[in-house]
C-alpha atoms as a PDB file:
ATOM      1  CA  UNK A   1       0.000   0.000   0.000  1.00  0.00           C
ATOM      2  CA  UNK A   2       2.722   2.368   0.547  1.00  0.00           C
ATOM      3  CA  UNK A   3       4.790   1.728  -2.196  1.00  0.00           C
ATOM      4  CA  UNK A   4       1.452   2.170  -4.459  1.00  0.00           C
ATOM      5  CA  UNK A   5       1.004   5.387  -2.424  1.00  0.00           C
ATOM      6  CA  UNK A   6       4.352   6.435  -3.654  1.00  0.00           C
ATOM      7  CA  UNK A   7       4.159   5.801  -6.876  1.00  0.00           C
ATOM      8  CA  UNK A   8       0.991   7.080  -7.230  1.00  0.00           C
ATOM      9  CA  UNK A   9       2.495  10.211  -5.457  1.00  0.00           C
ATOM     10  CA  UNK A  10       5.682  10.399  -8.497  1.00  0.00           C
ATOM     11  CA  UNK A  11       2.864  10.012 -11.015  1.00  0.00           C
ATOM     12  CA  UNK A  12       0.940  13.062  -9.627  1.00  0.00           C
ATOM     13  CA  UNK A  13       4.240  15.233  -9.426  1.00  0.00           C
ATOM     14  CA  UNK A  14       5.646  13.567 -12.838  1.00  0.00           C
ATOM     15  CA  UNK A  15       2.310  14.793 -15.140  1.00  0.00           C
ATOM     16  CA  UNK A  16       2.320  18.119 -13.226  1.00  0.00           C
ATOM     17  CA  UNK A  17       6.195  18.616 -14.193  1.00  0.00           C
ATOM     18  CA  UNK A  18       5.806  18.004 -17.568  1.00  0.00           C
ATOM     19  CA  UNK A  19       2.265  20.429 -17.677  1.00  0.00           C
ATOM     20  CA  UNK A  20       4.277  23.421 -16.747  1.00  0.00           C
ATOM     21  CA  UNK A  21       7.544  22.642 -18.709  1.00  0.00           C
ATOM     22  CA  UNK A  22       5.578  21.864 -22.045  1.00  0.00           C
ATOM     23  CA  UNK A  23       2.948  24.957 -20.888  1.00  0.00           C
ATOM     24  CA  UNK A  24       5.827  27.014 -21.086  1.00  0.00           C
ATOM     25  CA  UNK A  25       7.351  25.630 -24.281  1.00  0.00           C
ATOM     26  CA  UNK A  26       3.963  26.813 -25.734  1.00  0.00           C
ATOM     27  CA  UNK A  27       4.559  30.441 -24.157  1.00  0.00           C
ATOM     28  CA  UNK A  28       1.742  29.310 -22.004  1.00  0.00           C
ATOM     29  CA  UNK A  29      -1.222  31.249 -24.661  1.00  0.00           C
ATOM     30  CA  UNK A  30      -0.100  28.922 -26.869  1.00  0.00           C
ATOM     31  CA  UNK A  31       0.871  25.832 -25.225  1.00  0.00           C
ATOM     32  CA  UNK A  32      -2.083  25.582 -22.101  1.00  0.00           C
ATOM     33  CA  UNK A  33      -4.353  23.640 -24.427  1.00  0.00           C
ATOM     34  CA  UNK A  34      -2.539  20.996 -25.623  1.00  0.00           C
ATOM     35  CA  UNK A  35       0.061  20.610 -21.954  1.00  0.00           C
ATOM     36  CA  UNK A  36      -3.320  19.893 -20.645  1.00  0.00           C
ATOM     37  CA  UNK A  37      -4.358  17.097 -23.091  1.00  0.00           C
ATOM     38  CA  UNK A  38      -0.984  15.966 -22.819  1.00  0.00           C
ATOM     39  CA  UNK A  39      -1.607  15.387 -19.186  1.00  0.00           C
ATOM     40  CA  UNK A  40      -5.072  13.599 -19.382  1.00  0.00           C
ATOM     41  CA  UNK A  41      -3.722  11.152 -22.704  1.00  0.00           C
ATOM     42  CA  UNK A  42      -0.557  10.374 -20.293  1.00  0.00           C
ATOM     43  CA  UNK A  43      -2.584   9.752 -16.951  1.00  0.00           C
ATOM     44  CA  UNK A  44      -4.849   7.668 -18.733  1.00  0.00           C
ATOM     45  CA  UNK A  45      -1.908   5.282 -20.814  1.00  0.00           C
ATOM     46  CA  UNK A  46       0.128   5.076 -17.840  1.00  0.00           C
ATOM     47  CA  UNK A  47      -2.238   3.328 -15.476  1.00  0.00           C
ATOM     48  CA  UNK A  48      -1.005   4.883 -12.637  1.00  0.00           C
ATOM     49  CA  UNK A  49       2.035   3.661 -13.096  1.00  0.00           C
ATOM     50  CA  UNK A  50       4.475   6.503 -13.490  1.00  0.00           C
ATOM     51  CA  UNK A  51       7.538   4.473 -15.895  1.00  0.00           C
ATOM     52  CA  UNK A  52       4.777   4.583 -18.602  1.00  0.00           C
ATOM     53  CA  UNK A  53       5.225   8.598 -18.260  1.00  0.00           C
ATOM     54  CA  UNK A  54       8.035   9.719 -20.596  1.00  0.00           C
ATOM     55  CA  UNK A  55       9.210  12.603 -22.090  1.00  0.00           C
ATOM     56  CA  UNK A  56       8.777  11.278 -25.647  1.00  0.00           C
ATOM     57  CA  UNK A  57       5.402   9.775 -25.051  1.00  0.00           C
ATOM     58  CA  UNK A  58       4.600  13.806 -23.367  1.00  0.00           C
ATOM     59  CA  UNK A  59       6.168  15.533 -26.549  1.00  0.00           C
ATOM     60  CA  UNK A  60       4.859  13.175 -29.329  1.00  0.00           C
ATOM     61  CA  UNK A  61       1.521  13.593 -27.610  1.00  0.00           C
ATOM     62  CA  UNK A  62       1.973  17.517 -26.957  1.00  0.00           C
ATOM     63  CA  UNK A  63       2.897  17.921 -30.312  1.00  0.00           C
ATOM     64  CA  UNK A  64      -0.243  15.665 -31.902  1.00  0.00           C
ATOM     65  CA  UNK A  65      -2.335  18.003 -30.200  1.00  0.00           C
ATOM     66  CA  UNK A  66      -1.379  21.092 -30.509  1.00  0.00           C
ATOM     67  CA  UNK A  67      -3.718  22.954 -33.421  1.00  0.00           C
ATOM     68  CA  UNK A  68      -6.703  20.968 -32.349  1.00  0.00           C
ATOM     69  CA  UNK A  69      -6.306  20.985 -28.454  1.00  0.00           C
ATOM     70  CA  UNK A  70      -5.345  25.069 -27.544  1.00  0.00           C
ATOM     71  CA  UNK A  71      -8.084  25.721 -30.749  1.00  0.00           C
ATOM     72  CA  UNK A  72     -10.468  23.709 -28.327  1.00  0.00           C
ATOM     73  CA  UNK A  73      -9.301  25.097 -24.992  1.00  0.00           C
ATOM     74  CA  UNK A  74      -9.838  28.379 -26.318  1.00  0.00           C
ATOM     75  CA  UNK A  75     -13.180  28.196 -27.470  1.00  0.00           C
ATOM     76  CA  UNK A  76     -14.268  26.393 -23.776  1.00  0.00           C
ATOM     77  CA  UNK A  77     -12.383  29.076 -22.026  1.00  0.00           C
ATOM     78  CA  UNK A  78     -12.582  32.059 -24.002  1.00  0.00           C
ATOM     79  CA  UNK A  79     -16.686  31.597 -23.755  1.00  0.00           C
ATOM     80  CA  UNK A  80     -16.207  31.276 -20.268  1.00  0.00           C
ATOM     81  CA  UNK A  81     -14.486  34.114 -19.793  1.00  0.00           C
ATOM     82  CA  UNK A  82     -16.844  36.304 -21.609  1.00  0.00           C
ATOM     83  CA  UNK A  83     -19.962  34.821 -19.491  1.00  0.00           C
ATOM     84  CA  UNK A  84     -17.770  35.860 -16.201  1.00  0.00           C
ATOM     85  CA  UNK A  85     -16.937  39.504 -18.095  1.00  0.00           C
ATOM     86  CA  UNK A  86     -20.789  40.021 -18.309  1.00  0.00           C
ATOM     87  CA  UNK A  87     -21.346  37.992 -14.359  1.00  0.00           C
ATOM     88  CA  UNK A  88     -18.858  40.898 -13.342  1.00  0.00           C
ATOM     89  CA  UNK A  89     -20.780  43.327 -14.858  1.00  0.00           C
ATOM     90  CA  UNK A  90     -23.988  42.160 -13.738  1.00  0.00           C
ATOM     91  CA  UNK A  91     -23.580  41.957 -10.004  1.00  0.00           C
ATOM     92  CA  UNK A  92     -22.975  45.258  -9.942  1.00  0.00           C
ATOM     93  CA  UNK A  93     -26.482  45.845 -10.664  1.00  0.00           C
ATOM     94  CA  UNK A  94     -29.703  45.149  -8.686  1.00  0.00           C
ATOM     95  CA  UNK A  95     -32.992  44.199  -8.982  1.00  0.00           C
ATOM     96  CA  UNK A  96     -34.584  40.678  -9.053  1.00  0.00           C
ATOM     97  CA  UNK A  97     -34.116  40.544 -12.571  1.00  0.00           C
ATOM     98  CA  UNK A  98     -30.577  40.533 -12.666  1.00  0.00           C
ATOM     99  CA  UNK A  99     -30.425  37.983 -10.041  1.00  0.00           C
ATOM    100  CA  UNK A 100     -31.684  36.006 -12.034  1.00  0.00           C
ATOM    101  CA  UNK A 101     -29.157  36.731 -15.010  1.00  0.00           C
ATOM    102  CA  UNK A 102     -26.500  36.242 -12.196  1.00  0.00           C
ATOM    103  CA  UNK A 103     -27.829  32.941 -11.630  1.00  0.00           C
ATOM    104  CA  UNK A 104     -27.774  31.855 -15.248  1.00  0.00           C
ATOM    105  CA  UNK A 105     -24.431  33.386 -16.157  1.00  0.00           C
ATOM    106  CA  UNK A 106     -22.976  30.938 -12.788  1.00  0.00           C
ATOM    107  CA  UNK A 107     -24.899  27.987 -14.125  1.00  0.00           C
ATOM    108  CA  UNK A 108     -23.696  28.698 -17.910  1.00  0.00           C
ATOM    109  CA  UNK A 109     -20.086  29.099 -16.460  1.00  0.00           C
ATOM    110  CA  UNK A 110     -20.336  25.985 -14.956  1.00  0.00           C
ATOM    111  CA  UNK A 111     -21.492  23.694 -17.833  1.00  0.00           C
ATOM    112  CA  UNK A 112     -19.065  24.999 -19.908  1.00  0.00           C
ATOM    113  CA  UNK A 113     -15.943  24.089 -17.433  1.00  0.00           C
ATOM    114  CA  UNK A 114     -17.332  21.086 -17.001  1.00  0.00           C
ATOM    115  CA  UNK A 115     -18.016  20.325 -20.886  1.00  0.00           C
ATOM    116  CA  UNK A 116     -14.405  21.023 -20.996  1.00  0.00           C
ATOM    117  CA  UNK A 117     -13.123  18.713 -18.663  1.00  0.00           C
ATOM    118  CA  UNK A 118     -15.668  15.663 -20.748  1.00  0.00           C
ATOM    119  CA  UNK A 119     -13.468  17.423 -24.049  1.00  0.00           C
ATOM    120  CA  UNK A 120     -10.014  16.664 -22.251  1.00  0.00           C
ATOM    121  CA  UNK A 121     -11.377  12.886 -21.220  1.00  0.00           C
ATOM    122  CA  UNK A 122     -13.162  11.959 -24.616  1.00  0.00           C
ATOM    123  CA  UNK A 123     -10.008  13.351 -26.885  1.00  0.00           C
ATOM    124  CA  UNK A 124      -7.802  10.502 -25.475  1.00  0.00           C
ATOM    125  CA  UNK A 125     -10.466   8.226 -26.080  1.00  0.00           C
ATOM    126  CA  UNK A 126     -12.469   8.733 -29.201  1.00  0.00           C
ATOM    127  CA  UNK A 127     -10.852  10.102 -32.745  1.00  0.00           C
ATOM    128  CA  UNK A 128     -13.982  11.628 -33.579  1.00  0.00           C
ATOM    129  CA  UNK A 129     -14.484  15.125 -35.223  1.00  0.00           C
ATOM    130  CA  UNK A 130     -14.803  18.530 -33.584  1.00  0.00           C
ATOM    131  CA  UNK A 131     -18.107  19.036 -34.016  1.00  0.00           C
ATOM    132  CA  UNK A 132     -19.255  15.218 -32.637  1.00  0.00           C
ATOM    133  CA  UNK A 133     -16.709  15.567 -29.448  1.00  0.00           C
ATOM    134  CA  UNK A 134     -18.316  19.223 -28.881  1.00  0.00           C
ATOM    135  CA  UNK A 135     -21.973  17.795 -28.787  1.00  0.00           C
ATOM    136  CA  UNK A 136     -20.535  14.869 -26.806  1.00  0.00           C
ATOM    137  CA  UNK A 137     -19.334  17.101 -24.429  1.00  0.00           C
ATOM    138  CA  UNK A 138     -22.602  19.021 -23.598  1.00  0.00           C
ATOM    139  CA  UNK A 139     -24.502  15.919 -23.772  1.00  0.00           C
ATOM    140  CA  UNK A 140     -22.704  14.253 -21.233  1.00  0.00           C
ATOM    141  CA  UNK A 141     -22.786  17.058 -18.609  1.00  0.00           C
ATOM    142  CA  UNK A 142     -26.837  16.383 -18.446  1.00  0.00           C
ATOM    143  CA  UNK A 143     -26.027  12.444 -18.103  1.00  0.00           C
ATOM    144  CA  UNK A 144     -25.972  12.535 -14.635  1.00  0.00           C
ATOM    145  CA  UNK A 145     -26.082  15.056 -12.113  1.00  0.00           C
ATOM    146  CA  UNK A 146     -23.939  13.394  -9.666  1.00  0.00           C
ATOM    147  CA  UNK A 147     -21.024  13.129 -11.683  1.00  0.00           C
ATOM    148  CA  UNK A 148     -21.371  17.081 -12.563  1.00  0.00           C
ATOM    149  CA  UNK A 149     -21.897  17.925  -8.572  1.00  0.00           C
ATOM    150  CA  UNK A 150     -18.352  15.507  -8.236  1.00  0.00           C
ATOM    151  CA  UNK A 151     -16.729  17.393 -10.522  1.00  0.00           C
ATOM    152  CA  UNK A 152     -17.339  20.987  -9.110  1.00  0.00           C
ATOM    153  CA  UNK A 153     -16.435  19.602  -5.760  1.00  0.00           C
ATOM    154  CA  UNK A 154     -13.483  17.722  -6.279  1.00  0.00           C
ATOM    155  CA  UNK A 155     -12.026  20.907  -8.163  1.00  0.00           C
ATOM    156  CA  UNK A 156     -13.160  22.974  -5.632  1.00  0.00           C
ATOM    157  CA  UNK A 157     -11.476  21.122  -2.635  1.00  0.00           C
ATOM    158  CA  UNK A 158      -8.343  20.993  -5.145  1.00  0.00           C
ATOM    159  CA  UNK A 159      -8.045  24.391  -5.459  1.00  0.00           C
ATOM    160  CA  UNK A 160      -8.512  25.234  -1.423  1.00  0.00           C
ATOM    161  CA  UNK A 161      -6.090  22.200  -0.541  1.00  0.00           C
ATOM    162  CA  UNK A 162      -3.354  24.003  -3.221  1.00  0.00           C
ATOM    163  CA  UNK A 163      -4.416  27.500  -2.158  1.00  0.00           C
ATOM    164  CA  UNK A 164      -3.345  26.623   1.232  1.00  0.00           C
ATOM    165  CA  UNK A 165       0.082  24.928   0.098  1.00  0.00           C
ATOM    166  CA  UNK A 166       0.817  27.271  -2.606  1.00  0.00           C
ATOM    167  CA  UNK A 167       3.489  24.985  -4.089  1.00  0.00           C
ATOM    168  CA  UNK A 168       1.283  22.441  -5.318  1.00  0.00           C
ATOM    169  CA  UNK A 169      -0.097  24.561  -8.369  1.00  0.00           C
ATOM    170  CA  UNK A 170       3.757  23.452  -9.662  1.00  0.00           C
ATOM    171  CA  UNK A 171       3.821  20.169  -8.395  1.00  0.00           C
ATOM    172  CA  UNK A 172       0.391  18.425  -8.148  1.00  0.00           C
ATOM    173  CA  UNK A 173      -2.636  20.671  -8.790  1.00  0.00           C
ATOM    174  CA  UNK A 174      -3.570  20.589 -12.697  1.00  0.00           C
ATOM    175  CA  UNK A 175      -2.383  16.722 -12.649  1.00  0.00           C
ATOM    176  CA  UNK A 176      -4.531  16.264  -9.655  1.00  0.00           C
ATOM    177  CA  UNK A 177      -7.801  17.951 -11.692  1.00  0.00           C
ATOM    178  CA  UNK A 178      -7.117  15.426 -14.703  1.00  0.00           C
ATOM    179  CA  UNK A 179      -7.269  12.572 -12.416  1.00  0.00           C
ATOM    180  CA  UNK A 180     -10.434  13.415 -11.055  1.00  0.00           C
ATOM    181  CA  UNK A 181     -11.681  14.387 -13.837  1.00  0.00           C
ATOM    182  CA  UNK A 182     -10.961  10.514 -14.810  1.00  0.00           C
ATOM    183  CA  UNK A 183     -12.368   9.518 -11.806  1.00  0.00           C
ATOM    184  CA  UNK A 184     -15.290  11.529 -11.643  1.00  0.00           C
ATOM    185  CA  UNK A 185     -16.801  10.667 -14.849  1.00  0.00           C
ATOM    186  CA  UNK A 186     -16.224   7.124 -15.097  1.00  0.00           C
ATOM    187  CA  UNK A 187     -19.931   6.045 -15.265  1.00  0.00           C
ATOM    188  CA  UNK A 188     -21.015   8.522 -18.030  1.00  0.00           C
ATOM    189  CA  UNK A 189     -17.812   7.509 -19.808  1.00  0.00           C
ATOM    190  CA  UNK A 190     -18.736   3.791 -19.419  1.00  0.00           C
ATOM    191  CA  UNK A 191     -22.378   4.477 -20.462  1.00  0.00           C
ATOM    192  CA  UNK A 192     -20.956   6.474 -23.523  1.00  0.00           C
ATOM    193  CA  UNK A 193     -18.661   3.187 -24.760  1.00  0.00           C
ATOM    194  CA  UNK A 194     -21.490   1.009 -24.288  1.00  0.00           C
ATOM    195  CA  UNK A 195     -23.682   3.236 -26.657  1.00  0.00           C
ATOM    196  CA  UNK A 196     -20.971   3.515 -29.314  1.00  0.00           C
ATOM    197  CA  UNK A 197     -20.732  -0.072 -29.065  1.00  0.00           C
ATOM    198  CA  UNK A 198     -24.418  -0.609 -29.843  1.00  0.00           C
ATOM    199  CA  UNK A 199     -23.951   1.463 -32.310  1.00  0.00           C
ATOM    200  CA  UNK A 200     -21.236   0.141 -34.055  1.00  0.00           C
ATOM    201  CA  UNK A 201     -23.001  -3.404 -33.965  1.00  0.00           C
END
């Protein structure tokens, strides 16, 4: 048990290493997107075991992804920042009305982090077009409520826990996120492969 612990441990700081180095190869604008698919294809091929983590495997995989993977991360994120642009602008004001607006720019937000973590998951697993792994994404957010509700929270108890111990954003944090995000969506991802596979038949 401790030796897995350890190893498990190495993986964690291993993924999160090689996020920042190839982040920063990118000049971060450039390189965010596909550092973090690099990270999820890598968790998931190593199972958990961190020799199956290389820096070949990280740069042939970085370097796969690049177009399609910061084009992707930057249509997620770049929507989500313009919902929190107009949730910034919007609390300023009051009124029932626009606590309502509030409410839907939050929930809006939301979905589309989350559609962006099923993006990161599903790229490692399915070569499917954009367009199909975009409509995956949102489809699989409404799949099952639980498994959105895990998500939030295990990101949000990420980010205290690394908030507090500041030096795991280099080490563990973003590597930590793509695990859970593995974890945490492991039944819609099952009930997606057994649809495919009734569909292929």
């Amino acid at each position: 048990m401790i030796d897995k612990g350890f190893k498990g441990v190495w993986l964690i700081v291993k993924l999160n290493l090689l996020f920042v180095l190839f982040t920063l190869c990118g000049l971060v604008v450039f390189g965010i997107g596909a550092a973090l698919q690099m990270t999820s294809d890598l968790f998931q091929e190593s199972e958990l075991d961190y020799r199956k983590v290389t820096f070949q495997k990280a740069w042939l995989s970085f370097k796969t992804n690049f177009l399609r993977s910061n084009g992707l991360f930057w249509l997620y994120n770049g929507v989500a920042l313009l919902l929190g642009y107009n949730l910034y602008l919007s609390v300023q004001l009051t009124g029932i009305v626009w606590i309502i607006i509030n409410f839907i720019l939050i929930a809006a937000t939301l979905f589309i982090f989350i559609a962006y973590q099923y993006v990161l998951v599903y790229t490692t697993n399915y070569d499917i077009p954009v367009s199909q792994l975009i409509k995956l994404s949102f489809i699989s957010i409404f799949l099952s409520f639980g498994s959105f509700l895990k998500l939030i929270f295990g990101f949000v108890v990420i980010m205290i826990i690394s908030w507090l111990m500041k030096g795991l954003f280099l080490f563990a944090t973003v590597s930590l996120m793509i695990a859970w995000d593995n974890i945490a969506t492991k039944q819609n991802r099952d009930f997606v492969d057994k649809r495919l596979t009734v569909d292929e038949e």
